[in-house]
PDB file of N, CA and C in Angstrom:
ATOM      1  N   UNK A   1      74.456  87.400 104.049  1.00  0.00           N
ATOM      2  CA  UNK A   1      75.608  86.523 104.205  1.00  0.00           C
ATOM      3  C   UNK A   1      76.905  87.314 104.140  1.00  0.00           C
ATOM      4  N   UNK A   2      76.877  88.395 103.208  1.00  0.00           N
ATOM      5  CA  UNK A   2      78.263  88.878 102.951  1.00  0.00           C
ATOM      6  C   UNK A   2      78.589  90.147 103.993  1.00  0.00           C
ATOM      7  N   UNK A   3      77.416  90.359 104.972  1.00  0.00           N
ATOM      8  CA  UNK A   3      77.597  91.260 106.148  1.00  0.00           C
ATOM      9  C   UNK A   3      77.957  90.595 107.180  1.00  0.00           C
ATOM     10  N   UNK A   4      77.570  88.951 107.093  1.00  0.00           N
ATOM     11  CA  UNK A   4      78.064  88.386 108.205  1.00  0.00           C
ATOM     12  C   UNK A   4      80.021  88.027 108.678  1.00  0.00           C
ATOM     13  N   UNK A   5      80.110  87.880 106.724  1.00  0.00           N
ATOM     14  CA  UNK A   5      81.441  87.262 106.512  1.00  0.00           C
ATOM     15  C   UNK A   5      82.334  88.660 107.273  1.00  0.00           C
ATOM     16  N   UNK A   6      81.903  89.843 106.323  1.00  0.00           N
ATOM     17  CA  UNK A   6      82.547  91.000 106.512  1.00  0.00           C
ATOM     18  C   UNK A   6      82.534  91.238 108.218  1.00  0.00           C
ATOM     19  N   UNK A   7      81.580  91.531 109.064  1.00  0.00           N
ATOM     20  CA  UNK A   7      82.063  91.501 110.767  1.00  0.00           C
ATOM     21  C   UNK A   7      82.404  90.089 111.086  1.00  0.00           C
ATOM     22  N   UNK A   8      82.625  89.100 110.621  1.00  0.00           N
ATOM     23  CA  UNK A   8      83.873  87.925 111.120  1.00  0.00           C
ATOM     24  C   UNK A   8      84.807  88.725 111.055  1.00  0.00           C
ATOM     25  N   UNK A   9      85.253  88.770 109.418  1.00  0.00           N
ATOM     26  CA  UNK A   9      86.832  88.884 109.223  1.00  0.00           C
ATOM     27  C   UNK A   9      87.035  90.275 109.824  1.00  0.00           C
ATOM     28  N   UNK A  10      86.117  91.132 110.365  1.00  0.00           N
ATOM     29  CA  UNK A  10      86.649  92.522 111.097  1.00  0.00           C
ATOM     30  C   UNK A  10      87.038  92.226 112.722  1.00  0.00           C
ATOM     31  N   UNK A  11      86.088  91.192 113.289  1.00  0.00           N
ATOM     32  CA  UNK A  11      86.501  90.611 114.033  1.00  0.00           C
ATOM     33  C   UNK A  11      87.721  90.281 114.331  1.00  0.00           C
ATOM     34  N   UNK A  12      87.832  89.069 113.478  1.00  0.00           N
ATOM     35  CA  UNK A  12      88.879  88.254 113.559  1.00  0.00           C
ATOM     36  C   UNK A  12      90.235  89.396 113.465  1.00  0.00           C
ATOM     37  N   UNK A  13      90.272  90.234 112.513  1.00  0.00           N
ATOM     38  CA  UNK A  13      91.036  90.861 111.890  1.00  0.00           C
ATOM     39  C   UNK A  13      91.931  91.987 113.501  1.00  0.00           C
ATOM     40  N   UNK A  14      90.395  92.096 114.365  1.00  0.00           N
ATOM     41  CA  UNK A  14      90.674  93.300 115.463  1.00  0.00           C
ATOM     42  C   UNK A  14      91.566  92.234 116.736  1.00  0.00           C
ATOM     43  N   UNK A  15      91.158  90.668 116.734  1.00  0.00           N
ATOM     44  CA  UNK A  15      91.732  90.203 117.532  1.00  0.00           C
ATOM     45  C   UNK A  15      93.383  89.712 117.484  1.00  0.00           C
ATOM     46  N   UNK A  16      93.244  89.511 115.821  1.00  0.00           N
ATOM     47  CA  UNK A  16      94.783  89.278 115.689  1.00  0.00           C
ATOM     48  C   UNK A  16      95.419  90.395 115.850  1.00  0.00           C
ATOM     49  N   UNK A  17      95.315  91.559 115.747  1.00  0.00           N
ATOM     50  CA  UNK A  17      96.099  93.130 115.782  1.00  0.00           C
ATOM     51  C   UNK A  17      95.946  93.102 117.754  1.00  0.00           C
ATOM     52  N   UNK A  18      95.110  92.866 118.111  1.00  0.00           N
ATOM     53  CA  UNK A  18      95.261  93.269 119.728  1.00  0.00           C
ATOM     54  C   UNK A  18      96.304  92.059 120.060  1.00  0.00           C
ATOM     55  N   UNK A  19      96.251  90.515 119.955  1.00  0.00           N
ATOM     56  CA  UNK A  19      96.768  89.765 120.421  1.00  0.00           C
ATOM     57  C   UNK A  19      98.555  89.776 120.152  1.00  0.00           C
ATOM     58  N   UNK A  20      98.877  89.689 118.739  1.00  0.00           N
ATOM     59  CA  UNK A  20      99.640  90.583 117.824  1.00  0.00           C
ATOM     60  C   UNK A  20     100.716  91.974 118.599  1.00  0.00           C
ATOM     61  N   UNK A  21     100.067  92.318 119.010  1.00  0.00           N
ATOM     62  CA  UNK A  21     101.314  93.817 119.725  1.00  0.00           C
ATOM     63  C   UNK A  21     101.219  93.448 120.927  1.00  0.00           C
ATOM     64  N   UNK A  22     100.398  92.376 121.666  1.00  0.00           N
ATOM     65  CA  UNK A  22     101.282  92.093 123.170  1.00  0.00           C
ATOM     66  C   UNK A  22     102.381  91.703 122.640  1.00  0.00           C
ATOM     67  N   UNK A  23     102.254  90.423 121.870  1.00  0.00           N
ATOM     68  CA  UNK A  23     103.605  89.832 122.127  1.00  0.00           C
ATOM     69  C   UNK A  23     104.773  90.800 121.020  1.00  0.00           C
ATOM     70  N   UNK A  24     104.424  91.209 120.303  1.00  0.00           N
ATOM     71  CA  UNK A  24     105.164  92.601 119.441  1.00  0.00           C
ATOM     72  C   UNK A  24     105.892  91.291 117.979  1.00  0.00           C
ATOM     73  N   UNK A  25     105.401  90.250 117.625  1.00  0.00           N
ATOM     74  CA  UNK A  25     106.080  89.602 116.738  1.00  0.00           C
ATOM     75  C   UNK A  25     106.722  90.383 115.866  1.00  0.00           C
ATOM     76  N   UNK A  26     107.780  90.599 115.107  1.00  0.00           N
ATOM     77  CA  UNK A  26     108.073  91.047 113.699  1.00  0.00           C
ATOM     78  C   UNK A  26     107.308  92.581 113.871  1.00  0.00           C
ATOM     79  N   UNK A  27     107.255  92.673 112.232  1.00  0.00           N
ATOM     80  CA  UNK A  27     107.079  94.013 111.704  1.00  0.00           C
ATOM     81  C   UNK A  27     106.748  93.727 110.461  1.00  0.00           C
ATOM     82  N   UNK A  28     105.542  94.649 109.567  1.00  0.00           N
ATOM     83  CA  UNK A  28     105.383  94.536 108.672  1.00  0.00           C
ATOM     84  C   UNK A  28     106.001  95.426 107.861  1.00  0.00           C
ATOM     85  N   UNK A  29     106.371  95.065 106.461  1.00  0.00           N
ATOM     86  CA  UNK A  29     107.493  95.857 105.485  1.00  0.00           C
ATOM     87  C   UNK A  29     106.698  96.831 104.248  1.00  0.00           C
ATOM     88  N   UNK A  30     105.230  96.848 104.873  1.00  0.00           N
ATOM     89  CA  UNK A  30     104.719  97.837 104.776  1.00  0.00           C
ATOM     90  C   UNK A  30     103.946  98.960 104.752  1.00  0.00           C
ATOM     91  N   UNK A  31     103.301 100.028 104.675  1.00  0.00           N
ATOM     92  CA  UNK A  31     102.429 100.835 105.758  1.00  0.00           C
ATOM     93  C   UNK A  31     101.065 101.018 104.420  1.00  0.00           C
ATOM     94  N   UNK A  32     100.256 100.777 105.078  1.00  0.00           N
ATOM     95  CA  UNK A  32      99.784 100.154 106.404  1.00  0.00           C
ATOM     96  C   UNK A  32     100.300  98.790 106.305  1.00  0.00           C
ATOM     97  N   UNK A  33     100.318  98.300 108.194  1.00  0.00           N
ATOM     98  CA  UNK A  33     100.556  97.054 108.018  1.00  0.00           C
ATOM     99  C   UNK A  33      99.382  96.334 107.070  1.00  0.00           C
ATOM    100  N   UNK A  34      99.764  95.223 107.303  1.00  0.00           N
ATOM    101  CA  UNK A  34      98.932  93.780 106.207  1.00  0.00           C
ATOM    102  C   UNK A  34      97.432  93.816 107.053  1.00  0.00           C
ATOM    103  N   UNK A  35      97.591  94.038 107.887  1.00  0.00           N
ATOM    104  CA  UNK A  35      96.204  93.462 108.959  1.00  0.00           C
ATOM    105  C   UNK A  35      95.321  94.889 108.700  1.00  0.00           C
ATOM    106  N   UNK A  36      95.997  95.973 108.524  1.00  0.00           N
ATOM    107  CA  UNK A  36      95.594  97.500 108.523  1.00  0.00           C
ATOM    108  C   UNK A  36      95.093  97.431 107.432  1.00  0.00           C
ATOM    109  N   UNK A  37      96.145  97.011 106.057  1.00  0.00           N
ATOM    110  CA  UNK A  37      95.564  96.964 104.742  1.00  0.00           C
ATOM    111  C   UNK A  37      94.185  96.506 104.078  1.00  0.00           C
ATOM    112  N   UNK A  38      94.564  95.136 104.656  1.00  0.00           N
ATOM    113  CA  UNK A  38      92.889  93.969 104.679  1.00  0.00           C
ATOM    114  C   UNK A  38      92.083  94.476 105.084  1.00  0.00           C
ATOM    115  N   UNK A  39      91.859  95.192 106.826  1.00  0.00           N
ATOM    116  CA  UNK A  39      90.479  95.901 107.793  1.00  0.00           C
ATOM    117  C   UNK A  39      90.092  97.648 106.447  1.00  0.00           C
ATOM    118  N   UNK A  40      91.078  97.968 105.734  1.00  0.00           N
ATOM    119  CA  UNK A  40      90.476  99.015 104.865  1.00  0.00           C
ATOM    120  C   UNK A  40      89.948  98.086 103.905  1.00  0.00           C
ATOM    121  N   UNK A  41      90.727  97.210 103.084  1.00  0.00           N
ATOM    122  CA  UNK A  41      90.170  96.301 102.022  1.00  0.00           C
ATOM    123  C   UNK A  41      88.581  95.743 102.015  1.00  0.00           C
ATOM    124  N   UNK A  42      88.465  95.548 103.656  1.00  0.00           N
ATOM    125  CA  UNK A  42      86.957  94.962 103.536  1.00  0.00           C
ATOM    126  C   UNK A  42      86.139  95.926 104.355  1.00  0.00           C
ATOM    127  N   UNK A  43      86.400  97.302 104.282  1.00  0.00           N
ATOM    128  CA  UNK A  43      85.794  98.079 104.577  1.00  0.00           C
ATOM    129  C   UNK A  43      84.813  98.634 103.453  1.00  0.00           C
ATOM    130  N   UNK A  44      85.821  98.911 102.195  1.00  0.00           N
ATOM    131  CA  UNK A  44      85.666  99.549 101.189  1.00  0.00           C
ATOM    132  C   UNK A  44      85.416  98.717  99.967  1.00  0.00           C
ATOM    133  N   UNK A  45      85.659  97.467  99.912  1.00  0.00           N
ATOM    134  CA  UNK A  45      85.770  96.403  98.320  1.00  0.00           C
ATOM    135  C   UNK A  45      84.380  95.180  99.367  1.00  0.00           C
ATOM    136  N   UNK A  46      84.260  94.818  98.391  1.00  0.00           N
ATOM    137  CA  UNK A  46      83.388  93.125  97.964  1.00  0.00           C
ATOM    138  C   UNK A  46      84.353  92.539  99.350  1.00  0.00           C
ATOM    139  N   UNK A  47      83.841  90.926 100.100  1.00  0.00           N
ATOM    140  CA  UNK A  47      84.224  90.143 100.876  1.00  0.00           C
ATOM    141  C   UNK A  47      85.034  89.753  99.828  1.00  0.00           C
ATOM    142  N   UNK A  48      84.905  89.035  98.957  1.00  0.00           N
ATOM    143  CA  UNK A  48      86.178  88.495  98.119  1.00  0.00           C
ATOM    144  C   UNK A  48      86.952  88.910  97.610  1.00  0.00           C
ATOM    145  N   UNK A  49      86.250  90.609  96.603  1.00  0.00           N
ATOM    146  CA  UNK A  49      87.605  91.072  96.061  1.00  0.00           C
ATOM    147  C   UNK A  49      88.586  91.656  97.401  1.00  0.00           C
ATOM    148  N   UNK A  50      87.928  91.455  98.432  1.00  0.00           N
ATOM    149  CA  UNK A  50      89.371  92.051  99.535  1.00  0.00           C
ATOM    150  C   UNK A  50      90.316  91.194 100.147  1.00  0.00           C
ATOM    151  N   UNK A  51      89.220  89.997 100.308  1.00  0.00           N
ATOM    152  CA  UNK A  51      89.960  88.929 100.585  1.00  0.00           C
ATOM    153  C   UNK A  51      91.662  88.503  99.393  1.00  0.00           C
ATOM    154  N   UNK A  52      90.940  89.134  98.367  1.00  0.00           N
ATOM    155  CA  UNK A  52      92.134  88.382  97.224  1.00  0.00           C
ATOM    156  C   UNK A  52      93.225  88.949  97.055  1.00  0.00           C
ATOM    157  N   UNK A  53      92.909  90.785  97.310  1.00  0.00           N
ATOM    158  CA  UNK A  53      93.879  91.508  97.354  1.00  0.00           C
ATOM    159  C   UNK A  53      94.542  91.457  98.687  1.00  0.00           C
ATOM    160  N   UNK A  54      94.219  90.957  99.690  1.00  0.00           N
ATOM    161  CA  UNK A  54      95.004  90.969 100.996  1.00  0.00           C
ATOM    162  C   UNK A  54      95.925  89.818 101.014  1.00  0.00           C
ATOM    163  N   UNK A  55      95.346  88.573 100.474  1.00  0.00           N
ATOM    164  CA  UNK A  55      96.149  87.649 100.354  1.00  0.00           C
ATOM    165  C   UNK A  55      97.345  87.917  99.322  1.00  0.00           C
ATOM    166  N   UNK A  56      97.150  88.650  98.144  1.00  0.00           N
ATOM    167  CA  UNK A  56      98.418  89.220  97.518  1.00  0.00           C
ATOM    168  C   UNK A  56      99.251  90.194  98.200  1.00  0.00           C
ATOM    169  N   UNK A  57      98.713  90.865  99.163  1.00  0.00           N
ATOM    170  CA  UNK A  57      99.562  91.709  99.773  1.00  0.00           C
ATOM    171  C   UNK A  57     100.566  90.745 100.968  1.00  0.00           C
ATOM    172  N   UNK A  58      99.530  89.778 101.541  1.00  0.00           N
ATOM    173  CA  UNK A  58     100.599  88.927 102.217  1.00  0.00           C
ATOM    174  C   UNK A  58     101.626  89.233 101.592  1.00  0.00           C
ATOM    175  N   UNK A  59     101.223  87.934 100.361  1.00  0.00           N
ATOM    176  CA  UNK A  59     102.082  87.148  99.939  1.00  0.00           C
ATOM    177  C   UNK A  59     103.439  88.113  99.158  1.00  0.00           C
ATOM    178  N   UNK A  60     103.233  89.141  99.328  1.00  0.00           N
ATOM    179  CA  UNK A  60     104.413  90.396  98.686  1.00  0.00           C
ATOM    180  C   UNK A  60     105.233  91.070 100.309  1.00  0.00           C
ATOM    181  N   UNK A  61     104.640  90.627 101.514  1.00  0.00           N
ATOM    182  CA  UNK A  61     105.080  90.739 102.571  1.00  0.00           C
ATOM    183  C   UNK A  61     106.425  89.906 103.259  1.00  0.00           C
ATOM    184  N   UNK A  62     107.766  90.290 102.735  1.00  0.00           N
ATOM    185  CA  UNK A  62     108.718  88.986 102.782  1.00  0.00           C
ATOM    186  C   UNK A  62     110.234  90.075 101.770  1.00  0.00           C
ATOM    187  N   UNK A  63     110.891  88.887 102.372  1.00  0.00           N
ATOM    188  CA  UNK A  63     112.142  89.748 102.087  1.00  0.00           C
ATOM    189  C   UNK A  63     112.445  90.102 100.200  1.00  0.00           C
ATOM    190  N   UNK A  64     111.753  89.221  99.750  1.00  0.00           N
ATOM    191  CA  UNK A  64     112.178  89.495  98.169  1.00  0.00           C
ATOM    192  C   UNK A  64     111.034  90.536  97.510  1.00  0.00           C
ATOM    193  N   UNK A  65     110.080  91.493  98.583  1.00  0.00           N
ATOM    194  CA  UNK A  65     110.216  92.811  98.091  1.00  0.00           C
ATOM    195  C   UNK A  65     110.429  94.146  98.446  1.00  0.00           C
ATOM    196  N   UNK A  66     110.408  94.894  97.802  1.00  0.00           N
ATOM    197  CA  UNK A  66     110.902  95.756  98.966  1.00  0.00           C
ATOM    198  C   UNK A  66     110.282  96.377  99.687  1.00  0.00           C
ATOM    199  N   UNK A  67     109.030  96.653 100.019  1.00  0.00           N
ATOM    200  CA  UNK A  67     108.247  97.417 100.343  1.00  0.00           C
ATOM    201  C   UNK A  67     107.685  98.130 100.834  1.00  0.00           C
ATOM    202  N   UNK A  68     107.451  99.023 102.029  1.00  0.00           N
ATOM    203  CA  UNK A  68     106.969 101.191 101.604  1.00  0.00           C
ATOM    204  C   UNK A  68     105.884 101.292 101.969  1.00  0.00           C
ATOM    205  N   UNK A  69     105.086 102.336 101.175  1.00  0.00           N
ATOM    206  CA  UNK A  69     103.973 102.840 101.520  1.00  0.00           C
ATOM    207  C   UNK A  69     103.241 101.801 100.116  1.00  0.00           C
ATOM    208  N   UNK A  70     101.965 101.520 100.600  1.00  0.00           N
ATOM    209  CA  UNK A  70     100.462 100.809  99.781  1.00  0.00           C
ATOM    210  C   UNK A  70     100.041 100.686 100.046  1.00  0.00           C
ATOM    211  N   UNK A  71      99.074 102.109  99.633  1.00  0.00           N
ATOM    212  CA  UNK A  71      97.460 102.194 100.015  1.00  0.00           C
ATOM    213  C   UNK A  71      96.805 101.296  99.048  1.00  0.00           C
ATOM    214  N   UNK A  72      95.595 100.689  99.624  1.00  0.00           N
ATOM    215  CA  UNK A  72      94.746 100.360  99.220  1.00  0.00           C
ATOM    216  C   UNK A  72      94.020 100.468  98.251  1.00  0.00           C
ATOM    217  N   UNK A  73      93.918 100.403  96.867  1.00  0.00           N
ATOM    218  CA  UNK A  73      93.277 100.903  95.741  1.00  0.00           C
ATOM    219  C   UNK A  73      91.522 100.473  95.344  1.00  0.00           C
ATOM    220  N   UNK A  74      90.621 101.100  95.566  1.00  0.00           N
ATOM    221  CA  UNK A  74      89.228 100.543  95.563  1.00  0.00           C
ATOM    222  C   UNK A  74      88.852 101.158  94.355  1.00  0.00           C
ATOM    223  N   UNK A  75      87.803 100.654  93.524  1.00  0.00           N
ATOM    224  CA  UNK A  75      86.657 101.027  92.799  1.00  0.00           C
ATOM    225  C   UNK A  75      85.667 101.787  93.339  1.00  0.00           C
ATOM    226  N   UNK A  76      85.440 102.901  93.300  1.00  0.00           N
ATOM    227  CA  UNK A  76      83.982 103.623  93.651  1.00  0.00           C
ATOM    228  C   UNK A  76      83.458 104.718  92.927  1.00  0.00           C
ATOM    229  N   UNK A  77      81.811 104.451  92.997  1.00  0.00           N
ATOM    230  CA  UNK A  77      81.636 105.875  91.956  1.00  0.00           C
ATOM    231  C   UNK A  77      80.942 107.093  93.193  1.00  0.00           C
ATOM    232  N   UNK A  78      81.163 108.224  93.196  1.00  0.00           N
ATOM    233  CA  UNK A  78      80.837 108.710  94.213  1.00  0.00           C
ATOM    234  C   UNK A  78      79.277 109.826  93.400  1.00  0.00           C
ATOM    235  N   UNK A  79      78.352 110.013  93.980  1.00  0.00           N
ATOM    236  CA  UNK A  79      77.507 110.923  93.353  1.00  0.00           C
ATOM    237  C   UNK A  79      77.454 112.253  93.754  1.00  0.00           C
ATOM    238  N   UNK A  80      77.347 112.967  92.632  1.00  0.00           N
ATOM    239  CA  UNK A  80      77.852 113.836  91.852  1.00  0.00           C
ATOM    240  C   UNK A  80      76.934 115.125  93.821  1.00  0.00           C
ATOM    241  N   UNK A  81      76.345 114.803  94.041  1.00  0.00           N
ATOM    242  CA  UNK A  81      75.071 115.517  95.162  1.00  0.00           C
ATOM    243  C   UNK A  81      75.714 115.108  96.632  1.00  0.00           C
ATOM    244  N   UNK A  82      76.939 114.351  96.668  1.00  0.00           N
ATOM    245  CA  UNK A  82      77.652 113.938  97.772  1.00  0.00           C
ATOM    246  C   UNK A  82      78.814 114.986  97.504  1.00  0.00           C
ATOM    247  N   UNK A  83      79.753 115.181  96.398  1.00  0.00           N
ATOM    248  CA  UNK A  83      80.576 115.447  96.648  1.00  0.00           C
ATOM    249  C   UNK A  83      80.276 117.336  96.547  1.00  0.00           C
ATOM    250  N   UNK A  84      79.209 117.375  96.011  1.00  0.00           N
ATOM    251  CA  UNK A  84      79.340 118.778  96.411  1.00  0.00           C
ATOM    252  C   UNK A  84      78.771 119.779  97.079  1.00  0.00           C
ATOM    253  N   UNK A  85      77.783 118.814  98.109  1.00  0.00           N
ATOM    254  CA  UNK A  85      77.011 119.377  99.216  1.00  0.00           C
ATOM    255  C   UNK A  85      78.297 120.000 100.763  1.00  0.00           C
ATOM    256  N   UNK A  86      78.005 121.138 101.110  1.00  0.00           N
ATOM    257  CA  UNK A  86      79.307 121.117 102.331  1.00  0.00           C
ATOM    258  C   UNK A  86      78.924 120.310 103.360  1.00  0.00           C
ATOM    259  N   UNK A  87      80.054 120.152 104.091  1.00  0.00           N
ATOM    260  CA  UNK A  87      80.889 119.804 104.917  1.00  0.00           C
ATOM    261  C   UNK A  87      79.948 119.448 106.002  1.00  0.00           C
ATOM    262  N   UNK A  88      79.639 118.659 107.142  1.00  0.00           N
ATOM    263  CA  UNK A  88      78.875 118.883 107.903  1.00  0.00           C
ATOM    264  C   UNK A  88      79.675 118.744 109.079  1.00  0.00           C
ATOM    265  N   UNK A  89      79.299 119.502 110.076  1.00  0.00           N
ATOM    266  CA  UNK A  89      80.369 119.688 111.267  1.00  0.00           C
ATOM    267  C   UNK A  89      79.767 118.353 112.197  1.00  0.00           C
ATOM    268  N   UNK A  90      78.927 117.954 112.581  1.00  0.00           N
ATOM    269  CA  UNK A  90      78.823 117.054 112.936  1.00  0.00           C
ATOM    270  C   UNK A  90      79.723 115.038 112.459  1.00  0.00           C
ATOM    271  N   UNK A  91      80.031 115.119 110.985  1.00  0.00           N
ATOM    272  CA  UNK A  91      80.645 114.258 110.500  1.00  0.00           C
ATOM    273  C   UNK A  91      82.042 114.256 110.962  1.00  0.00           C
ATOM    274  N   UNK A  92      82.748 112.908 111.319  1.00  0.00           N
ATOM    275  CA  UNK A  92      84.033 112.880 111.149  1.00  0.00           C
ATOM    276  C   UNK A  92      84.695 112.396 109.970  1.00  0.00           C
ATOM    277  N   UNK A  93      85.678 112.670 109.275  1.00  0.00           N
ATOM    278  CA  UNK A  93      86.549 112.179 108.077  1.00  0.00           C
ATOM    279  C   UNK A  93      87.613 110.883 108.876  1.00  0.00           C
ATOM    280  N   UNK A  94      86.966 109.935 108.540  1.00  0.00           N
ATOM    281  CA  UNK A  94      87.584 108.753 108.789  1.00  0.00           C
ATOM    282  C   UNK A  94      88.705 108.186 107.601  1.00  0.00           C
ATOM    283  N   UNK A  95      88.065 107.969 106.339  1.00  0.00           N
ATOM    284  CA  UNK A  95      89.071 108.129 105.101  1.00  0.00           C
ATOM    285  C   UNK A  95      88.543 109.161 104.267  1.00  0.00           C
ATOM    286  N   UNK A  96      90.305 109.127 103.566  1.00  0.00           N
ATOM    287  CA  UNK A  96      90.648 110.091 101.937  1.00  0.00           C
ATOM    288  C   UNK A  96      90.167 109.312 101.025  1.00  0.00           C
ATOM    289  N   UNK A  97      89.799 109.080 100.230  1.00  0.00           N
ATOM    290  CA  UNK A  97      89.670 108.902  98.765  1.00  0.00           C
ATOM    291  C   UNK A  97      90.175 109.879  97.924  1.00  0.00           C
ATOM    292  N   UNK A  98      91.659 109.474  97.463  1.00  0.00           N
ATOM    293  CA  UNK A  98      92.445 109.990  96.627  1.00  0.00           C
ATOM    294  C   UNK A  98      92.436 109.747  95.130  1.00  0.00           C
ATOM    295  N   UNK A  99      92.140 110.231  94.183  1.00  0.00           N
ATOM    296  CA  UNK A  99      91.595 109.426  93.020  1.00  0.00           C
ATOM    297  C   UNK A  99      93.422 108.988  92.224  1.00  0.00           C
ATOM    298  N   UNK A 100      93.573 107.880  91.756  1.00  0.00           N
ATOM    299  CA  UNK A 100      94.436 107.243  91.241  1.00  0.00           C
ATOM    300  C   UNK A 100      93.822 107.248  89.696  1.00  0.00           C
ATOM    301  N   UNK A 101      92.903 106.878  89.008  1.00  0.00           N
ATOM    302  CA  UNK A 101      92.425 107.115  87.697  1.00  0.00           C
ATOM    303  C   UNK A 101      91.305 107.735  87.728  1.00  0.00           C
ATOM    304  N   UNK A 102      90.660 107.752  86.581  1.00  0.00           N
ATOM    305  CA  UNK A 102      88.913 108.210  86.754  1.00  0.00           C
ATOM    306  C   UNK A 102      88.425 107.039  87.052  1.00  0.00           C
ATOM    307  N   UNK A 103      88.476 106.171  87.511  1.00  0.00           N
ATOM    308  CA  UNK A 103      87.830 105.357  88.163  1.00  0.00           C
ATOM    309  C   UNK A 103      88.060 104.552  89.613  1.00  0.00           C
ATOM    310  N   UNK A 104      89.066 104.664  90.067  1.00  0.00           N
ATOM    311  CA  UNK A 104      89.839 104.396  90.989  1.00  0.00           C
ATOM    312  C   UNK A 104      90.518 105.178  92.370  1.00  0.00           C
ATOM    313  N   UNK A 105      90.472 104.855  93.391  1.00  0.00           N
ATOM    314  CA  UNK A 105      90.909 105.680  94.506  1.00  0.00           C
ATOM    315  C   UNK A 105      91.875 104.683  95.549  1.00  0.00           C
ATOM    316  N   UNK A 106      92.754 105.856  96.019  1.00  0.00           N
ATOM    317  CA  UNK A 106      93.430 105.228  97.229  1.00  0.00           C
ATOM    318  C   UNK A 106      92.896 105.542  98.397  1.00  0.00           C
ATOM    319  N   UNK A 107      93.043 104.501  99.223  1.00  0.00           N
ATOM    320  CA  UNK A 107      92.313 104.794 100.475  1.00  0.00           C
ATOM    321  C   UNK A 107      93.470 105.359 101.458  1.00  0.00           C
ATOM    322  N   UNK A 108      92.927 106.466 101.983  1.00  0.00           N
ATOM    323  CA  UNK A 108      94.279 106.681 103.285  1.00  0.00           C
ATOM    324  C   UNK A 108      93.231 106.955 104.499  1.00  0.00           C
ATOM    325  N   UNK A 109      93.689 106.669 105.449  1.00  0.00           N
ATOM    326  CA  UNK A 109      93.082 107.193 106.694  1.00  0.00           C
ATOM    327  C   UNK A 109      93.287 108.338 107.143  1.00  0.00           C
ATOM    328  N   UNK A 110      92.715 109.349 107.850  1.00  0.00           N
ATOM    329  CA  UNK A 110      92.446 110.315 107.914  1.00  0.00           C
ATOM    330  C   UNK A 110      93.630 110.163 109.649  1.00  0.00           C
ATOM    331  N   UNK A 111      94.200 111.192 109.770  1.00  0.00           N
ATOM    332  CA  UNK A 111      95.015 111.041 111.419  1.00  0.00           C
ATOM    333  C   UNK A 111      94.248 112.146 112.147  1.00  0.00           C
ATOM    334  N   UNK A 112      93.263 111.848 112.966  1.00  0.00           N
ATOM    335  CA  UNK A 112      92.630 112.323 113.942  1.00  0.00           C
ATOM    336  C   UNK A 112      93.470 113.203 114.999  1.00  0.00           C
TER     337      UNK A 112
END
C-alpha cells in the first residue's frame, strides 16, 4: 500500500512541476522549491512522515517567512559495510547525505 501511495504522490508530484513551468506561476521562497522538497521527502522518509513535513514546508511558504536554502532533514542509519566499501564506477550519486546530528542527515542533490 505504502509503495502505491509513494508512486501516486511521485506522480502527481512530476505532473504538477511539468504543468507548473508552462504556465511559470509565482516562485517558490525557497530552494529547493516545495514540490522539489516533498519529491526528496518521499523519496527518503515514511508516506506520512513526508507528507507532514511538506505540508509544513508549504505552509512556511508565504510572505511572513523569510526563506533560503532547506534541505530536507531525514532519519537514516547507514551500515557500517556500505559506507566503507569503494566507490563503484558504474553507480551514479544522485543524493548527499550530509550528517546534521548523529542521527540525522540533509538531503542535497547531487548536480550532474
Amino acid at each position: 500500500m505504502s509503495k502505491v501511495m509513494k508512486s501516486l504522490a511521485l506522480f502527481v508530484l512530476k505532473l504538477y512541476q511539468k504543468v507548473f513551468t508552462l504556465f511559470s506561476y509565482g516562485s517558490c521562497r525557497y530552494y529547493p522549491t516545495c514540490s522539489e522538497y516533498a519529491k526528496w521527502q518521499i523519496l527518503h522518509n515514511g508516506f506520512i512522515k513526508a507528507c507532514f513535513y511538506s505540508l509544513l514546508r508549504i505552509l512556511r511558504c508565504n510572505q511572513l517567512f523569510p526563506g533560503g536554502i532547506d534541505y530536507p532533514v531525514i532519519t537514516k542509519s547507514f551500515h557500517s559495510s556500505l559506507l566503507l566499501s569503494p566507490a563503484s564506477n558504474s553507480a551514479d550519486i544522485i543524493f548527499w547525505f550530509v550528517p546534521k546530528d548523529s542521527k540525522s542527515f540533509y538531503v542535497i542533490k547531487a548536480f550532474i
